[in-house]
Every structure is written in C-alpha cells, then in structure tokens.
PDB file of N, CA and C in Angstrom:
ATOM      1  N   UNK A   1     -17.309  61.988  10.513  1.00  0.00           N
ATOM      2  CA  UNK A   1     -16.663  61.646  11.761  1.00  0.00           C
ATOM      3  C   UNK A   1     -17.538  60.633  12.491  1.00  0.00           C
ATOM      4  N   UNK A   2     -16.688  59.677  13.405  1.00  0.00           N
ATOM      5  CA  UNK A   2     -17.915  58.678  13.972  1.00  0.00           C
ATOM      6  C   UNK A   2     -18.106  59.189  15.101  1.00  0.00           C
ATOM      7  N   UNK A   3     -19.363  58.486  15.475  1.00  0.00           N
ATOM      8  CA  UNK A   3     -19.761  58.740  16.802  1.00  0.00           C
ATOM      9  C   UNK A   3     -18.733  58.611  17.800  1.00  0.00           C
ATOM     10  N   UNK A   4     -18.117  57.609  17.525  1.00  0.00           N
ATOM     11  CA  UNK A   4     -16.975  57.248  18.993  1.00  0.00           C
ATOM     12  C   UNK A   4     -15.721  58.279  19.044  1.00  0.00           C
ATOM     13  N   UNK A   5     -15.041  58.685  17.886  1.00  0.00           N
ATOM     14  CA  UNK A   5     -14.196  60.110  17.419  1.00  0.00           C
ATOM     15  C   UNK A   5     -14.925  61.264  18.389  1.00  0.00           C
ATOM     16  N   UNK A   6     -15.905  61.828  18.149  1.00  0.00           N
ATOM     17  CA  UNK A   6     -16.852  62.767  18.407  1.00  0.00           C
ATOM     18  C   UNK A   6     -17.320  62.588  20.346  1.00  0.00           C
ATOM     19  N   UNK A   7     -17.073  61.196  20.702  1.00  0.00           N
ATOM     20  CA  UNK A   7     -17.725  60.599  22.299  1.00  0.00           C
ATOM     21  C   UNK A   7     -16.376  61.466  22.823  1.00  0.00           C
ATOM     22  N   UNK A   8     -15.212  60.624  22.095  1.00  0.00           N
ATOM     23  CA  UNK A   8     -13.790  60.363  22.820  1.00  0.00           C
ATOM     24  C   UNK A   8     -13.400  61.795  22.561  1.00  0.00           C
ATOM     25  N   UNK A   9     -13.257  62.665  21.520  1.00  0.00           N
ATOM     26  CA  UNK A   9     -13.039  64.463  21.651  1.00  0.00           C
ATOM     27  C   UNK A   9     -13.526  64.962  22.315  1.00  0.00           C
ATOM     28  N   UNK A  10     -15.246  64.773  22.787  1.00  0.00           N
ATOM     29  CA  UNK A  10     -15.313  65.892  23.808  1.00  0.00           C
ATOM     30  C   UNK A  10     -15.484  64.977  25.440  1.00  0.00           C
ATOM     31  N   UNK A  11     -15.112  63.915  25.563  1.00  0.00           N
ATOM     32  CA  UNK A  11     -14.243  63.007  27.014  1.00  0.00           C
ATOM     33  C   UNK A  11     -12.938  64.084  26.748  1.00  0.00           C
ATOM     34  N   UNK A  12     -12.319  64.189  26.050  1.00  0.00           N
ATOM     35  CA  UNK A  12     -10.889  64.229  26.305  1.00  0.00           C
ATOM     36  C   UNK A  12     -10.857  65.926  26.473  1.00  0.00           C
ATOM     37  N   UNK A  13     -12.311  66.627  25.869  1.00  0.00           N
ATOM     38  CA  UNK A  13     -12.298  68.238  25.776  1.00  0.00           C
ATOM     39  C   UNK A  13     -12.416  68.745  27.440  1.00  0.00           C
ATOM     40  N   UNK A  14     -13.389  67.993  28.004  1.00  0.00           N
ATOM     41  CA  UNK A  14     -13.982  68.215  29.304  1.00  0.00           C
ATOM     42  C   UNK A  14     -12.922  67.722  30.180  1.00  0.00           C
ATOM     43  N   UNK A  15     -12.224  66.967  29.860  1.00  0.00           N
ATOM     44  CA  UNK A  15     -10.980  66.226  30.808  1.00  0.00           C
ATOM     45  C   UNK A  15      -9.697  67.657  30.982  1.00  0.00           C
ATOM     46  N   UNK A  16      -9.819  68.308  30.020  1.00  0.00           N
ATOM     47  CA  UNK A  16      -8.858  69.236  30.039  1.00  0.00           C
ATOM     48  C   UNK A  16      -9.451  70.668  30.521  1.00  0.00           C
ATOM     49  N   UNK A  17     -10.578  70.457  30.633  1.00  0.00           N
ATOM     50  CA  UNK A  17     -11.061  71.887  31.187  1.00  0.00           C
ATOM     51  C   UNK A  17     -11.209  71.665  32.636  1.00  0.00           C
ATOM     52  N   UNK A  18     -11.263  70.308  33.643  1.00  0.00           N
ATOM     53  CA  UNK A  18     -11.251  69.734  34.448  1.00  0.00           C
ATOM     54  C   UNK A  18     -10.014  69.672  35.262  1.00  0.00           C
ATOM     55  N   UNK A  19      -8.980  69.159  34.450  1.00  0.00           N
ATOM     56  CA  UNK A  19      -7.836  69.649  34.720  1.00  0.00           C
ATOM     57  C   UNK A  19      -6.938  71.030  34.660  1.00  0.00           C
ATOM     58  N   UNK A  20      -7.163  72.127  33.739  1.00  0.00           N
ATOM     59  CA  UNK A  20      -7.050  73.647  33.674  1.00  0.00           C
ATOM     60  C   UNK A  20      -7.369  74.557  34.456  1.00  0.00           C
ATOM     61  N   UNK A  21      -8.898  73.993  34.552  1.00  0.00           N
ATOM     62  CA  UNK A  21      -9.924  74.894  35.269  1.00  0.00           C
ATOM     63  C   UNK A  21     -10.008  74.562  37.001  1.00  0.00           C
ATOM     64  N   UNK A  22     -10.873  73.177  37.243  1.00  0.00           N
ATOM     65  CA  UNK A  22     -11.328  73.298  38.319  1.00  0.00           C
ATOM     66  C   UNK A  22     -10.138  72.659  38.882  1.00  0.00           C
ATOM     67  N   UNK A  23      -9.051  71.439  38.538  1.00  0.00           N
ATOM     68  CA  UNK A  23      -7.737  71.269  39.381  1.00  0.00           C
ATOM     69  C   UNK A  23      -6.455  71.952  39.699  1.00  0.00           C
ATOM     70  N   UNK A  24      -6.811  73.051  38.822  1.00  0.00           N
ATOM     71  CA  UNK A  24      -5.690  73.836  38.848  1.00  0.00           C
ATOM     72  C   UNK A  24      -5.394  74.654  39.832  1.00  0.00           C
ATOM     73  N   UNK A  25      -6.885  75.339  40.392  1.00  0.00           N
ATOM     74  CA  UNK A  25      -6.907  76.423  41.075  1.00  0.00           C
ATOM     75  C   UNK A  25      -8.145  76.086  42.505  1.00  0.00           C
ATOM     76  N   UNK A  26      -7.955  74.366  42.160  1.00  0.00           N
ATOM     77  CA  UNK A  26      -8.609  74.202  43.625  1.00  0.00           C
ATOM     78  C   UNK A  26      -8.237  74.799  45.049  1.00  0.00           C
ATOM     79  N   UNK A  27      -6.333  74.392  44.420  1.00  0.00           N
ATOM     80  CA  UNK A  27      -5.682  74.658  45.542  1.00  0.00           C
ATOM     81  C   UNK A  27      -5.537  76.321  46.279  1.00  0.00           C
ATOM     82  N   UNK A  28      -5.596  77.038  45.621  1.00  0.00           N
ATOM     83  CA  UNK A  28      -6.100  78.509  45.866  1.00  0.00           C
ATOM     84  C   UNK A  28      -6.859  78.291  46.711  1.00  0.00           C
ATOM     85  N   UNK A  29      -8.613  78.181  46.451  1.00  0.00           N
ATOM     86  CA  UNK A  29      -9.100  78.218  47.382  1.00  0.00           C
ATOM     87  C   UNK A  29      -9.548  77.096  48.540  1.00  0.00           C
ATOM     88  N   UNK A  30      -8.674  76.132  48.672  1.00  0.00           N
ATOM     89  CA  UNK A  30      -8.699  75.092  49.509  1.00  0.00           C
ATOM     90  C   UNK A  30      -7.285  75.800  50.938  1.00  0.00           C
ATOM     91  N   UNK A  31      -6.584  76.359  50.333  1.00  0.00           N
ATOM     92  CA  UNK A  31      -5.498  76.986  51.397  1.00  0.00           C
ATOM     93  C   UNK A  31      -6.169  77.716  52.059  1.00  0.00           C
ATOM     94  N   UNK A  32      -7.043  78.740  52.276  1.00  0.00           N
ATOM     95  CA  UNK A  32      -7.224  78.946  53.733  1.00  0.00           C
ATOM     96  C   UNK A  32      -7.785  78.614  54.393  1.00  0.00           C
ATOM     97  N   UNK A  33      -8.424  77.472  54.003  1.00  0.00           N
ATOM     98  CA  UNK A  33      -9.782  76.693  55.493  1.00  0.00           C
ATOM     99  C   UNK A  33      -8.162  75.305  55.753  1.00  0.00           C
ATOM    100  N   UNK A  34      -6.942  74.708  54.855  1.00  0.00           N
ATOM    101  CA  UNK A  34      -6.691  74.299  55.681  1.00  0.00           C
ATOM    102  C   UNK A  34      -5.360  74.844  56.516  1.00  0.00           C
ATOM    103  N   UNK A  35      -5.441  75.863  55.549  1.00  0.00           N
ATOM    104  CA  UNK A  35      -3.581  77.003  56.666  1.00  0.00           C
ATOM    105  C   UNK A  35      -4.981  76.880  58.451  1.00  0.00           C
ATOM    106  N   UNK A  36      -6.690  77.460  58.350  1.00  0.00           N
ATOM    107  CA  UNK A  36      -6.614  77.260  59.414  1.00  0.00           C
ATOM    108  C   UNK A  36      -7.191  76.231  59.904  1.00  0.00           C
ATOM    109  N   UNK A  37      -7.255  75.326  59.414  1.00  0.00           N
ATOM    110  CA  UNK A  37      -7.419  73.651  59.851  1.00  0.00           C
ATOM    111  C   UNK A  37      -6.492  73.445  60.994  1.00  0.00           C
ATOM    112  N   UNK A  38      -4.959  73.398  59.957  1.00  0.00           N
ATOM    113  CA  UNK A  38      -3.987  72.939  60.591  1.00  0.00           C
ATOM    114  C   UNK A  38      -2.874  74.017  61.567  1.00  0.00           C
ATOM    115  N   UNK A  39      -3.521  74.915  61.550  1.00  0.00           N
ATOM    116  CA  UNK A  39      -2.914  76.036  61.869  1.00  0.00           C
ATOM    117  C   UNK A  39      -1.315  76.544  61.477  1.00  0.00           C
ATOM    118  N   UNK A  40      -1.647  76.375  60.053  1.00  0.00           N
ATOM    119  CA  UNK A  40      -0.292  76.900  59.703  1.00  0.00           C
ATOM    120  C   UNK A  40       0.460  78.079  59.702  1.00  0.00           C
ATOM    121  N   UNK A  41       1.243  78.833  59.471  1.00  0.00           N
ATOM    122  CA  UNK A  41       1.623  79.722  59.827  1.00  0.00           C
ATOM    123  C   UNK A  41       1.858  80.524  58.055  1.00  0.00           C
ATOM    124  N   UNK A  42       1.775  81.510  57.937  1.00  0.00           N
ATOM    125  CA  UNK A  42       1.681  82.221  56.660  1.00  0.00           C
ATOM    126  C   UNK A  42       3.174  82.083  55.725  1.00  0.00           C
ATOM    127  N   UNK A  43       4.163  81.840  56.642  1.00  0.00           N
ATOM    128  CA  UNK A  43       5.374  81.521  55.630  1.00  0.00           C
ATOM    129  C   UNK A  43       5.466  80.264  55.302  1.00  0.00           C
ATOM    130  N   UNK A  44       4.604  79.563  56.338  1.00  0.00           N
ATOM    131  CA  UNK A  44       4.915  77.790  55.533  1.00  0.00           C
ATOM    132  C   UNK A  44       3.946  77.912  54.451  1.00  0.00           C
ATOM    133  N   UNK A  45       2.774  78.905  54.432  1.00  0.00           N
ATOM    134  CA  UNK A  45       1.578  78.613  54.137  1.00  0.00           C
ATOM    135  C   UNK A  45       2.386  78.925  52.241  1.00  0.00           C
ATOM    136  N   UNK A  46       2.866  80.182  52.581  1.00  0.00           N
ATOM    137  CA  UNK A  46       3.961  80.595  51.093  1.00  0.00           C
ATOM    138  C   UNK A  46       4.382  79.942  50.592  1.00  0.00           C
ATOM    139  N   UNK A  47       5.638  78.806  51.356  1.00  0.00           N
ATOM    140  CA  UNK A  47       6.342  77.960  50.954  1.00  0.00           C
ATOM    141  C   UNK A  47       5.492  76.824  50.442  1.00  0.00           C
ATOM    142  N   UNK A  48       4.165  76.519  50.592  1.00  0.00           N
ATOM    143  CA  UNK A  48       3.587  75.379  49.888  1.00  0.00           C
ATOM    144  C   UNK A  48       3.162  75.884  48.687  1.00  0.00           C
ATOM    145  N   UNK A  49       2.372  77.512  48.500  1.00  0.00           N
ATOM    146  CA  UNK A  49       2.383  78.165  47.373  1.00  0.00           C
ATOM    147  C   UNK A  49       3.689  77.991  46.059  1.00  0.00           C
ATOM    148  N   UNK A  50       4.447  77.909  46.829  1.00  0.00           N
ATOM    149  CA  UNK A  50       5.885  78.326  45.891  1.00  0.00           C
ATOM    150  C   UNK A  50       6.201  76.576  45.774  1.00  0.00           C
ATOM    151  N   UNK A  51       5.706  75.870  46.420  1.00  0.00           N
ATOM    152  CA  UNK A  51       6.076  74.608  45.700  1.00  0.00           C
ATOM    153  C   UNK A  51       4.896  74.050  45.036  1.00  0.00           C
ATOM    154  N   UNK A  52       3.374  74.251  44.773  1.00  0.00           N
ATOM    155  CA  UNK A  52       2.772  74.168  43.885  1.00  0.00           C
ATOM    156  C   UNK A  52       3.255  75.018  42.536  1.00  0.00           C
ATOM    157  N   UNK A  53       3.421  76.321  42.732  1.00  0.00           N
ATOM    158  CA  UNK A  53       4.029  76.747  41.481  1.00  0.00           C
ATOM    159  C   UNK A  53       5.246  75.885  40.789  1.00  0.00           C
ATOM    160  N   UNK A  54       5.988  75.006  41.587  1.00  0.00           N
ATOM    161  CA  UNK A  54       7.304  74.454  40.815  1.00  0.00           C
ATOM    162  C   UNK A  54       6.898  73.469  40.678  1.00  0.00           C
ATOM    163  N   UNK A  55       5.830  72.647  41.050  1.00  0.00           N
ATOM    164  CA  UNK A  55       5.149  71.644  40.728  1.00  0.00           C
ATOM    165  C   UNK A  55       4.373  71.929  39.061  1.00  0.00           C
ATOM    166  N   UNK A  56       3.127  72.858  38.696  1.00  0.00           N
ATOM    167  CA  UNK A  56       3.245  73.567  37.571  1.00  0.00           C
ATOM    168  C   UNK A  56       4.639  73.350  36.266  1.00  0.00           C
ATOM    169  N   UNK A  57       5.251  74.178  36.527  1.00  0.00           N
ATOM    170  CA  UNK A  57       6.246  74.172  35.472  1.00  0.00           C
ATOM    171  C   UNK A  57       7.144  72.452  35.749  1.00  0.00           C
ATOM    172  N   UNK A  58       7.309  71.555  36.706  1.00  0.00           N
ATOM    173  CA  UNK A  58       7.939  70.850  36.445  1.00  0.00           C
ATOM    174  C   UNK A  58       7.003  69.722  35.563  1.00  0.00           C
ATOM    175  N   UNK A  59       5.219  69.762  35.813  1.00  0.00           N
ATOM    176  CA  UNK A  59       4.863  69.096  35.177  1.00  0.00           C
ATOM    177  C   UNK A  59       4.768  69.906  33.465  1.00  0.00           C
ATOM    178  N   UNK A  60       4.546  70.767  33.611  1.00  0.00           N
ATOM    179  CA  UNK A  60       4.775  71.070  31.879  1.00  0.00           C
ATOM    180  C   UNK A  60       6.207  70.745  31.183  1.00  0.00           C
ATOM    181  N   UNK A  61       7.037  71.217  31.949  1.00  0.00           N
ATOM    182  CA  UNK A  61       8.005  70.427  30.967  1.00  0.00           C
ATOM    183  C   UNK A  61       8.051  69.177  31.334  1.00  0.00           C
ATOM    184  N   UNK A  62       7.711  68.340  32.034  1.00  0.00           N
ATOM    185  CA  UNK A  62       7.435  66.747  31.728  1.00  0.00           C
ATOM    186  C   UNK A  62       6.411  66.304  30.929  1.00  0.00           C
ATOM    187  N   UNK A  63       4.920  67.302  30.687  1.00  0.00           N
ATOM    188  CA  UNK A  63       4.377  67.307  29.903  1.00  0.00           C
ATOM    189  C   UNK A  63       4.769  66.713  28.168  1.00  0.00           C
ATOM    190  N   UNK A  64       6.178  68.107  27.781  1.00  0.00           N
ATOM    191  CA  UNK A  64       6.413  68.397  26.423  1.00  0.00           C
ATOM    192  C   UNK A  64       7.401  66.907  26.332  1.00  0.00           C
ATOM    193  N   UNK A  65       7.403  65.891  26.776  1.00  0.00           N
ATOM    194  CA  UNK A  65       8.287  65.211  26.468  1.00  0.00           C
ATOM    195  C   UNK A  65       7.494  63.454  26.665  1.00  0.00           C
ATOM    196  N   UNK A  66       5.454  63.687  26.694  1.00  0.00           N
ATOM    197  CA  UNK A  66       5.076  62.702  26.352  1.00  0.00           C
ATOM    198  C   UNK A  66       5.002  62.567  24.552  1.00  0.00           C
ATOM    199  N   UNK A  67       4.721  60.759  24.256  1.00  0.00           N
ATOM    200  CA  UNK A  67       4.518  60.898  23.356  1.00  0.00           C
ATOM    201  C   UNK A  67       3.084  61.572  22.452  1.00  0.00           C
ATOM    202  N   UNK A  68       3.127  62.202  21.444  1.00  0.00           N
ATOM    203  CA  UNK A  68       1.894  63.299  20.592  1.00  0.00           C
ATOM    204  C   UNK A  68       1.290  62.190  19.987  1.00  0.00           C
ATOM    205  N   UNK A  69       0.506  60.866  20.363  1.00  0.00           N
ATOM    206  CA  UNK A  69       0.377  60.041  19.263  1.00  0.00           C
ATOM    207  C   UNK A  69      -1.677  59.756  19.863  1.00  0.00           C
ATOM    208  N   UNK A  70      -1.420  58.206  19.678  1.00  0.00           N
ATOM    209  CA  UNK A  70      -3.246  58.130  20.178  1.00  0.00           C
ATOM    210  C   UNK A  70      -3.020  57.859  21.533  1.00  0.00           C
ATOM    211  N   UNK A  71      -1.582  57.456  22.326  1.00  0.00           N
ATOM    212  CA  UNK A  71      -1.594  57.213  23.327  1.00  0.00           C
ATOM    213  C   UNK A  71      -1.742  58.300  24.431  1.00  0.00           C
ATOM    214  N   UNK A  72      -1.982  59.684  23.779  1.00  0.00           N
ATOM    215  CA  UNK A  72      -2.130  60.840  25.002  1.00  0.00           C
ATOM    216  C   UNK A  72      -3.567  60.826  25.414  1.00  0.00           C
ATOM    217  N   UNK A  73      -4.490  60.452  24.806  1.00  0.00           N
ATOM    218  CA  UNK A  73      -5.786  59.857  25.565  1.00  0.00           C
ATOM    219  C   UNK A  73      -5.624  59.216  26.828  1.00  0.00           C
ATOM    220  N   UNK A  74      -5.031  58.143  26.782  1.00  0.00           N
ATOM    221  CA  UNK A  74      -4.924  57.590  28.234  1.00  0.00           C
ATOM    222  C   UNK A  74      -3.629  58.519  28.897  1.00  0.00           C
ATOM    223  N   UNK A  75      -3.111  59.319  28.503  1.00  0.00           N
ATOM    224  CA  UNK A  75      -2.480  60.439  29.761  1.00  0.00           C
ATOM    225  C   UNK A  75      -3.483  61.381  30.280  1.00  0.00           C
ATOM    226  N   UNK A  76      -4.027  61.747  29.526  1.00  0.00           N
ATOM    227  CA  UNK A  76      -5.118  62.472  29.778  1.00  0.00           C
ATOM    228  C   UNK A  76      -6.388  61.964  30.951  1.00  0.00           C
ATOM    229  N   UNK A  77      -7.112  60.744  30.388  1.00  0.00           N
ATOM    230  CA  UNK A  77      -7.911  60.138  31.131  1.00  0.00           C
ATOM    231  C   UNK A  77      -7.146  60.147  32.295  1.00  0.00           C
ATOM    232  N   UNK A  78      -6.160  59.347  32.708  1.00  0.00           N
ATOM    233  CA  UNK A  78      -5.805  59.081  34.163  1.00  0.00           C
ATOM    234  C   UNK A  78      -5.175  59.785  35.178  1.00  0.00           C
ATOM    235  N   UNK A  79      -4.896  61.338  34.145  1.00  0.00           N
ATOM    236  CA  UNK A  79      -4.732  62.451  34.494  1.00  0.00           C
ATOM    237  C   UNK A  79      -6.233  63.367  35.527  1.00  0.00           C
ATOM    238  N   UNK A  80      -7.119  63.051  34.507  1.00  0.00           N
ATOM    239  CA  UNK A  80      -8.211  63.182  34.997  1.00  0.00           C
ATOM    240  C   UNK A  80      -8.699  62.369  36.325  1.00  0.00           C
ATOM    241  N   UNK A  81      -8.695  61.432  36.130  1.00  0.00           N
ATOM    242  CA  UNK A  81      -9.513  60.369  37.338  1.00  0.00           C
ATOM    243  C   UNK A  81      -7.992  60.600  38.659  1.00  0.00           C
ATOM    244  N   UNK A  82      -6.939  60.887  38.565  1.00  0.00           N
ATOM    245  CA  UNK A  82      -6.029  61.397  39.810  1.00  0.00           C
ATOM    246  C   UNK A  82      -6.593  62.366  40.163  1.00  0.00           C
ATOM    247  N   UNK A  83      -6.975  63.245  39.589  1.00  0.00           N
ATOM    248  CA  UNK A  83      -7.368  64.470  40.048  1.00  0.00           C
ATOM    249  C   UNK A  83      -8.590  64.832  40.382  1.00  0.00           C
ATOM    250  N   UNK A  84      -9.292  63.730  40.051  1.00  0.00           N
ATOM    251  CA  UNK A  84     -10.698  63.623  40.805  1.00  0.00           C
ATOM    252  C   UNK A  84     -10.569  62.727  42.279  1.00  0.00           C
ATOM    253  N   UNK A  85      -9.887  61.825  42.059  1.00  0.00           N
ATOM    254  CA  UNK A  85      -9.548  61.236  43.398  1.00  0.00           C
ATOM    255  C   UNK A  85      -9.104  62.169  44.571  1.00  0.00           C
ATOM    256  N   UNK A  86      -7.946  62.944  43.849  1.00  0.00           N
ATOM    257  CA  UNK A  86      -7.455  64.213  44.878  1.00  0.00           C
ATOM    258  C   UNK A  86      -8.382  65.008  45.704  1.00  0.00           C
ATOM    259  N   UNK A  87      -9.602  65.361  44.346  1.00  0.00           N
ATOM    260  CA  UNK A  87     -10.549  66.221  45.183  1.00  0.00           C
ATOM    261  C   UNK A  87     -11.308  65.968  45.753  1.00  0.00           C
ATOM    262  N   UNK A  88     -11.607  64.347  45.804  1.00  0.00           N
ATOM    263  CA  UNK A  88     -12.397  63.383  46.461  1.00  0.00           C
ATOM    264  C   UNK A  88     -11.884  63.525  48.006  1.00  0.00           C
ATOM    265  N   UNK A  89     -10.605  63.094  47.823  1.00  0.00           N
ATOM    266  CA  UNK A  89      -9.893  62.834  49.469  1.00  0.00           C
ATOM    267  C   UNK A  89      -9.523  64.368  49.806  1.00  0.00           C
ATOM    268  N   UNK A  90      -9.654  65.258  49.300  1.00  0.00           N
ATOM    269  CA  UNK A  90      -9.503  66.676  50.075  1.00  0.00           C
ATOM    270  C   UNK A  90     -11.193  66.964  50.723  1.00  0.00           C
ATOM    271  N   UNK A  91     -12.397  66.676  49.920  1.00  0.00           N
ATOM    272  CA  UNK A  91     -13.552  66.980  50.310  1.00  0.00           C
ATOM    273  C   UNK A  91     -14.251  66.143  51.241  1.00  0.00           C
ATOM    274  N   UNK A  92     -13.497  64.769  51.564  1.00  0.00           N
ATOM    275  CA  UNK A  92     -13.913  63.865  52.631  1.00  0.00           C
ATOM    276  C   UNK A  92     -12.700  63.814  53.805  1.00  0.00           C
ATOM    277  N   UNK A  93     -12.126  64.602  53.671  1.00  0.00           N
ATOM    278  CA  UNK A  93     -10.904  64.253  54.708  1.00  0.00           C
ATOM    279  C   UNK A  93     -11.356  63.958  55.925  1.00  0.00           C
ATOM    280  N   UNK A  94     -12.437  64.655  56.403  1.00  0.00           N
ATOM    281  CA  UNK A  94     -13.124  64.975  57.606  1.00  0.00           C
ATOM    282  C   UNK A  94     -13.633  63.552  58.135  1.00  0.00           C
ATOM    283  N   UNK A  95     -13.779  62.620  57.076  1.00  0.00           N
ATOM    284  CA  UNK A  95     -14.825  61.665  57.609  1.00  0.00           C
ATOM    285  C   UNK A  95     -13.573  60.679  58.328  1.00  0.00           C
ATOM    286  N   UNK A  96     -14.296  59.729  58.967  1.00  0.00           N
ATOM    287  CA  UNK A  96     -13.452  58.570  59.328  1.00  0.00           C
ATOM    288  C   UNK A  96     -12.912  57.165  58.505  1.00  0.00           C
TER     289      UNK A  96
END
C-alpha cells in the first residue's frame, strides 16, 4: 500500500470519527448554555431537538444516494471542514 493510500485512509478515518463523534452530539451539549443564552423556553428548546433529529435521518438518506466511487473523499473532506467551521462560529459567537 502507498504512503499516500495509507495518509488519505486515516484523513478520511479521523474525518468520520469527527463527524460521528464530536459533530454529532455537539449539539446536546451546546443546548443548554444557549436555551439559556437566549432564553428559550423548553418547548421551543424540544422543537429544535426534534428538528435536529429530522435533520439526522434526512441527511442519511441523502447520504445513501451519493456516488460509492473515489469521489466520496471529497464528500467527506468538506463534510468535515463545514463542520469544523460550525464549531468554530458556535465557540466564537461571543466575540465581535
């Protein structure tokens, strides 16, 4: 196997544990510092719960309908770098 096979498998291994792991369930614990940021109220606070969950399943089945070829690398990568941006602008919101 070459080196660059072996670079680009575990880029693309860590990209998915990145996305599974720490983007998945940011939002868990990012909801209650901002339900009381913004002072939301516990049924809107639900209703954003219940539309991350349909967010979930609408991206998996949009998921099953990229192409399986060499081009899911770059779904992946820019999958990744959105979702670092996301957690970028959730962890600086504060600034000016």
């Amino acid at each position: 196997m070459s080196s660059n096979t072996v670079k680009l498998s575990l880029f693309l291994c860590l990209s998915m544990c990145l996305g599974i792991g720490i983007l998945r369930f940011s939002y868990t614990a990012l909801l209650p510092g901002t339900r009381e940021a913004f002072a939301w109220s516990t049924s809107f606070a639900s209703l954003l719960g219940s539309a991350n969950l349909l967010g979930y399943l609408i991206g998996a089945f949009a998921a099953m309908r990229l192409p399986q070829d060499r081009s899911m690398s770059t779904y992946i990568q820019l999958a990744a770098i959105a979702g670092m941006v996301s957690l970028f602008c959730c962890a600086f919101s504060g600034f000016s």
